[in-house]
N, C-alpha and C. Protein backbone atom coordinates (compact mmCIF):
# COMPACT_ATOMS: atom_id res chain seq x y z
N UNK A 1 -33.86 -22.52 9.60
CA UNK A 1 -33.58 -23.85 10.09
C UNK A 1 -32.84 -24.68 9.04
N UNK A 2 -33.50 -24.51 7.59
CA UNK A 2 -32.65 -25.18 6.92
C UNK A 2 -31.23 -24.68 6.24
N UNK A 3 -31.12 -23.59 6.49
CA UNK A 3 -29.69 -23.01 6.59
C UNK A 3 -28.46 -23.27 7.89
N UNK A 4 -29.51 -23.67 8.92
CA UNK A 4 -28.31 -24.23 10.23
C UNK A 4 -27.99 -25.77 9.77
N UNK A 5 -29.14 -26.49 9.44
CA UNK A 5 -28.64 -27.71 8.59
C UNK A 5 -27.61 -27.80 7.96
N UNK A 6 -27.61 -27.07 6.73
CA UNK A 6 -26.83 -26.93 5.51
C UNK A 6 -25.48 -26.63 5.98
N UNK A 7 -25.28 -25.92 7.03
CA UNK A 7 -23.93 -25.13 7.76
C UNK A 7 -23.34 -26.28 8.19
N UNK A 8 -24.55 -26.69 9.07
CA UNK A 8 -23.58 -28.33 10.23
C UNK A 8 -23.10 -29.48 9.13
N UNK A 9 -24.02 -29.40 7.85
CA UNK A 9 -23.40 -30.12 6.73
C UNK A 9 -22.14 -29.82 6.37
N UNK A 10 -21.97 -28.54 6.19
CA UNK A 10 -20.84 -28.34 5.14
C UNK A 10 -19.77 -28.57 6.85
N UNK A 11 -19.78 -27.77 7.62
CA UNK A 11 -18.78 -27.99 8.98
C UNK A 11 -18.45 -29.69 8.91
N UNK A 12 -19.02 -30.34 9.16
CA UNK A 12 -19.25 -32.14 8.71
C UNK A 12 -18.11 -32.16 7.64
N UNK A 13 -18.43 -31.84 6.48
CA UNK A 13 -17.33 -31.99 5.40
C UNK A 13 -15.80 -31.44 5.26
N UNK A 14 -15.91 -30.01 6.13
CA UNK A 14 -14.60 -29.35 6.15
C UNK A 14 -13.84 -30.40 7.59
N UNK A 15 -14.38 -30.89 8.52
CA UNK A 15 -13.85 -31.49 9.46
C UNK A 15 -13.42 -33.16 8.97
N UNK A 16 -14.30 -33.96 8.09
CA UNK A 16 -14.09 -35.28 7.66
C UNK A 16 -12.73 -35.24 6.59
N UNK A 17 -12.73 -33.68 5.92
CA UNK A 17 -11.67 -33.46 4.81
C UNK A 17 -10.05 -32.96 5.67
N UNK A 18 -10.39 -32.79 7.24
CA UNK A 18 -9.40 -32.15 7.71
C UNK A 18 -8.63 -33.64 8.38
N UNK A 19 -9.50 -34.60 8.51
CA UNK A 19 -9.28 -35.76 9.38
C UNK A 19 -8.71 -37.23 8.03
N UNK A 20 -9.25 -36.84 6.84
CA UNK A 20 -8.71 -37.03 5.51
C UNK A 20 -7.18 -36.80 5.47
N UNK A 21 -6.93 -35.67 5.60
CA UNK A 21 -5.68 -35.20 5.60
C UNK A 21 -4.84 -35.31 6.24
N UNK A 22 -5.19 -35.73 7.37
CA UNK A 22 -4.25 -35.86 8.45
C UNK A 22 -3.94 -37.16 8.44
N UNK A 23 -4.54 -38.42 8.08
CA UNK A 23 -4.41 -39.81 8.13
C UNK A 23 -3.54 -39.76 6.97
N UNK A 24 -3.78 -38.61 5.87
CA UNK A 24 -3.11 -39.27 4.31
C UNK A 24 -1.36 -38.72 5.25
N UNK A 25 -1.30 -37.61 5.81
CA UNK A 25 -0.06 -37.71 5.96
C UNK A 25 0.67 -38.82 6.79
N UNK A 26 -0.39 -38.95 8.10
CA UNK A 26 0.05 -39.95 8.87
C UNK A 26 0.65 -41.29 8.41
N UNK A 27 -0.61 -42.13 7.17
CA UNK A 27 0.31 -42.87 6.29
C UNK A 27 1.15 -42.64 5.83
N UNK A 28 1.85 -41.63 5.21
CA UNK A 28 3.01 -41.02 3.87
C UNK A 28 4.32 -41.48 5.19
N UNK A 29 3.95 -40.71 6.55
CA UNK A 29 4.90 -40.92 7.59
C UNK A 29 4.94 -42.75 7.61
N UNK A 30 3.92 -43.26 8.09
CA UNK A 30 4.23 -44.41 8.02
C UNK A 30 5.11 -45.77 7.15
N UNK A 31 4.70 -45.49 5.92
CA UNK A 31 5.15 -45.78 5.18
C UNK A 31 6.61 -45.51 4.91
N UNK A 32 7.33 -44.44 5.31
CA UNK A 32 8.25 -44.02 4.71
C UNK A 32 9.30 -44.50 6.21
N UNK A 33 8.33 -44.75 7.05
CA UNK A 33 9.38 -45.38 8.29
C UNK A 33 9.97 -46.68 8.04
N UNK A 34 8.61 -47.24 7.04
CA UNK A 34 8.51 -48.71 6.87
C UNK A 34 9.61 -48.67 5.96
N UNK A 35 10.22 -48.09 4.99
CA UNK A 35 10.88 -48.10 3.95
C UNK A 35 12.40 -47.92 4.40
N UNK A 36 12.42 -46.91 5.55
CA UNK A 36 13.20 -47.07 6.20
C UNK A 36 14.08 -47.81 6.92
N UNK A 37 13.02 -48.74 7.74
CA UNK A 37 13.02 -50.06 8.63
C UNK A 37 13.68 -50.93 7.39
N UNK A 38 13.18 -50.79 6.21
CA UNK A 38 13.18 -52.31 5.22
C UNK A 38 14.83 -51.72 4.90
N UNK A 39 15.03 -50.83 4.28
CA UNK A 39 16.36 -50.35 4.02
C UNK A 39 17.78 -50.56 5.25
N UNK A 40 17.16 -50.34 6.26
CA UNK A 40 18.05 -50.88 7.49
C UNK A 40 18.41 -52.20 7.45
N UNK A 41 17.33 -52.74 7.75
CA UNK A 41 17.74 -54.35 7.57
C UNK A 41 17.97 -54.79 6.32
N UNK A 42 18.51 -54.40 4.94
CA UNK A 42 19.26 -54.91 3.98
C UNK A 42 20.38 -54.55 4.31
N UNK A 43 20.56 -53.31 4.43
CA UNK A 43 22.16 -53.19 4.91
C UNK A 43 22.81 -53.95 6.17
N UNK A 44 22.03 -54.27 7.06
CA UNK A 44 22.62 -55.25 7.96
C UNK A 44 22.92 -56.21 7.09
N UNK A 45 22.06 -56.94 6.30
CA UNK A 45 21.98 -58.31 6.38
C UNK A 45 23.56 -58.37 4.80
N UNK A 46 23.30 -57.07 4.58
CA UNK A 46 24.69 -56.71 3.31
C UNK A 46 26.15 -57.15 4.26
N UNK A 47 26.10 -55.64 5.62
CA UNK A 47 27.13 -56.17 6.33
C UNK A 47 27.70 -57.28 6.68
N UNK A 48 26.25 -57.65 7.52
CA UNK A 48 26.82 -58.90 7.70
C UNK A 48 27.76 -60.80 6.47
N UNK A 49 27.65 -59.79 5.09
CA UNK A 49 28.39 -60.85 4.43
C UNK A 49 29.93 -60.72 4.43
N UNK A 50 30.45 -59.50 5.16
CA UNK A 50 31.63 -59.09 5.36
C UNK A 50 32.37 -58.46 3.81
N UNK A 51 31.66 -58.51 2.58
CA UNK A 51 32.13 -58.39 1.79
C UNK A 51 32.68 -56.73 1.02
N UNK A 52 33.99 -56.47 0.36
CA UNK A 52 34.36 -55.06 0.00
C UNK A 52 33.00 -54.98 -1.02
N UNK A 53 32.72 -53.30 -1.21
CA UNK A 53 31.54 -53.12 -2.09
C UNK A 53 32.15 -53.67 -3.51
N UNK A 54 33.14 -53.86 -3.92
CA UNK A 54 33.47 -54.80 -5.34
C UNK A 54 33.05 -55.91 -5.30
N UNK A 55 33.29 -57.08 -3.96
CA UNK A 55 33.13 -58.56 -4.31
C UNK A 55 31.38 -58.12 -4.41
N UNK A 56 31.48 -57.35 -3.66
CA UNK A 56 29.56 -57.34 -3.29
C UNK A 56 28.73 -57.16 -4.37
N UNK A 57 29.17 -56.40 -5.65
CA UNK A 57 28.84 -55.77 -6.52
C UNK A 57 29.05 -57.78 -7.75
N UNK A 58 30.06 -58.07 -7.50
CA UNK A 58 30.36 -59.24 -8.61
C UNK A 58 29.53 -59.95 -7.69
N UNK A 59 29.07 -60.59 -6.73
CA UNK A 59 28.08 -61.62 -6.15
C UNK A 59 27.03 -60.96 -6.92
N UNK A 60 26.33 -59.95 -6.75
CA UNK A 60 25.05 -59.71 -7.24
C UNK A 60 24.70 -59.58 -8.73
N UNK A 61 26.14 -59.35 -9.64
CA UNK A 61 26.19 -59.56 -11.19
C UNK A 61 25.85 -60.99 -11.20
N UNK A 62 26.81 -62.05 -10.61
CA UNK A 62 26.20 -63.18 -11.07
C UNK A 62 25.31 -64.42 -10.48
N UNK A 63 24.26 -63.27 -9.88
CA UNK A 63 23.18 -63.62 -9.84
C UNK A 63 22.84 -64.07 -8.52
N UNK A 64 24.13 -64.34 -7.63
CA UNK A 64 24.05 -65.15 -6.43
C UNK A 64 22.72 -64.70 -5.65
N UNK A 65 21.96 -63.89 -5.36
CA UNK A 65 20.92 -63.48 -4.49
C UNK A 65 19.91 -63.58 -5.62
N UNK A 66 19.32 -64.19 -7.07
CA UNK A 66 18.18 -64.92 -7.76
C UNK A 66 17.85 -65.85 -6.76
N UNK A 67 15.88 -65.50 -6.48
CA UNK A 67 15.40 -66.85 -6.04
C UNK A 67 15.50 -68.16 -7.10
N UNK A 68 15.35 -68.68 -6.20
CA UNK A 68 15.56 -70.47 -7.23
C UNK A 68 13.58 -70.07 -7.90
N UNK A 69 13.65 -70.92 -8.71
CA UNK A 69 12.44 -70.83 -9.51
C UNK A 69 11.28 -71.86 -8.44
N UNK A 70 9.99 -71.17 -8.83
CA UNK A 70 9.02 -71.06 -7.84
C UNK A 70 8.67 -72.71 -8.59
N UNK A 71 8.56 -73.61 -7.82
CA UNK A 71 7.98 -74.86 -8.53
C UNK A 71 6.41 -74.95 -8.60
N UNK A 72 6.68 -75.14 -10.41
CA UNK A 72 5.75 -75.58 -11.33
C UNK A 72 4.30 -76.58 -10.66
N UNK A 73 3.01 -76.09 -10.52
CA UNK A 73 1.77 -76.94 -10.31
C UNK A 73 1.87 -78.27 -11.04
N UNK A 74 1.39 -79.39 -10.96
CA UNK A 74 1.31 -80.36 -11.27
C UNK A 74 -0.14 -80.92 -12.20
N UNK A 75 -0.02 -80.05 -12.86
CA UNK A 75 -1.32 -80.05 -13.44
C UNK A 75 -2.23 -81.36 -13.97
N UNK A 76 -1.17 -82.27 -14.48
CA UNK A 76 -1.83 -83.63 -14.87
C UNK A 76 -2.20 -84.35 -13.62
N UNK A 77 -1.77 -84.42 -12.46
CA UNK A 77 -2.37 -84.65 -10.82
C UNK A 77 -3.34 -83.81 -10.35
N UNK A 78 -3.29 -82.64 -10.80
CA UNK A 78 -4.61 -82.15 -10.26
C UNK A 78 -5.89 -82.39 -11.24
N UNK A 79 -5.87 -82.79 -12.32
CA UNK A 79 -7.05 -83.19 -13.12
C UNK A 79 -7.57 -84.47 -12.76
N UNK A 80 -6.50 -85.68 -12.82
CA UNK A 80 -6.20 -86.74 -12.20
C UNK A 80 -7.45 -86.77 -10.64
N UNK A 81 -6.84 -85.90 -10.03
CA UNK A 81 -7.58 -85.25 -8.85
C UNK A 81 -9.15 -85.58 -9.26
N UNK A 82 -9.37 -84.12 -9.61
CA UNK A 82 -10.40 -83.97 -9.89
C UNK A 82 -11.28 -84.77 -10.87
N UNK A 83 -10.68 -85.69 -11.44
CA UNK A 83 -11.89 -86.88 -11.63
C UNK A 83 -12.32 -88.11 -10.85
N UNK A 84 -11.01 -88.36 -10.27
CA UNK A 84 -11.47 -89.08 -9.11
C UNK A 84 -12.54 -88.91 -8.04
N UNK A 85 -12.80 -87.39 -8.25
CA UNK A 85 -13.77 -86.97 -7.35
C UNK A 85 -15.10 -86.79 -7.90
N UNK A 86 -14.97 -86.74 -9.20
CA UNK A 86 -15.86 -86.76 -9.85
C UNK A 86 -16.84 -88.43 -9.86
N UNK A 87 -16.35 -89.30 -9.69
CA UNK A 87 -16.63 -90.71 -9.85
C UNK A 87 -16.89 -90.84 -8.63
């Protein structure tokens, strides 16, 4: 009896490791659609600037597609803040 246990155990593990495997590929697929998808729509959104791969190449040397800088917290207002709340 405790050898049919031990069996349905290990069967349990070879089936959870087979269902393991199959999700890890299923993600790898997923993912790589997604990468896909993301790669598509840069090249549209490339096309659509109408530009030869030279101008395209000098827009992106100087810098034209840098986000603008993420604005700075206000830190002396938030202390400010927080004593007011304090009182």
């Amino acid at each position: 009896m405790a050898m049919n246990k031990l069996e349905r155990i290990e069967k349990d593990i070879e089936k959870t490791k087979d269902k393991i495997a199959a999700l890890q590929k299923q993600l790898r697929e997923l993912e790589a659609a997604k990468t896909e998808q993301e790669n598509l729509q840069i090249i549209q959104l490339v096309r659509g600037l109408h530009m030869t791969p030279q101008e395209f190449a000098a827009f992106v040397r100087e810098g034209a597609l840098q986000a603008p800088p993420a604005p700075q917290p206000d830190f002396e207002q938030d202390e400010q803040e927080e004593k007011a709340d304090e009182e």
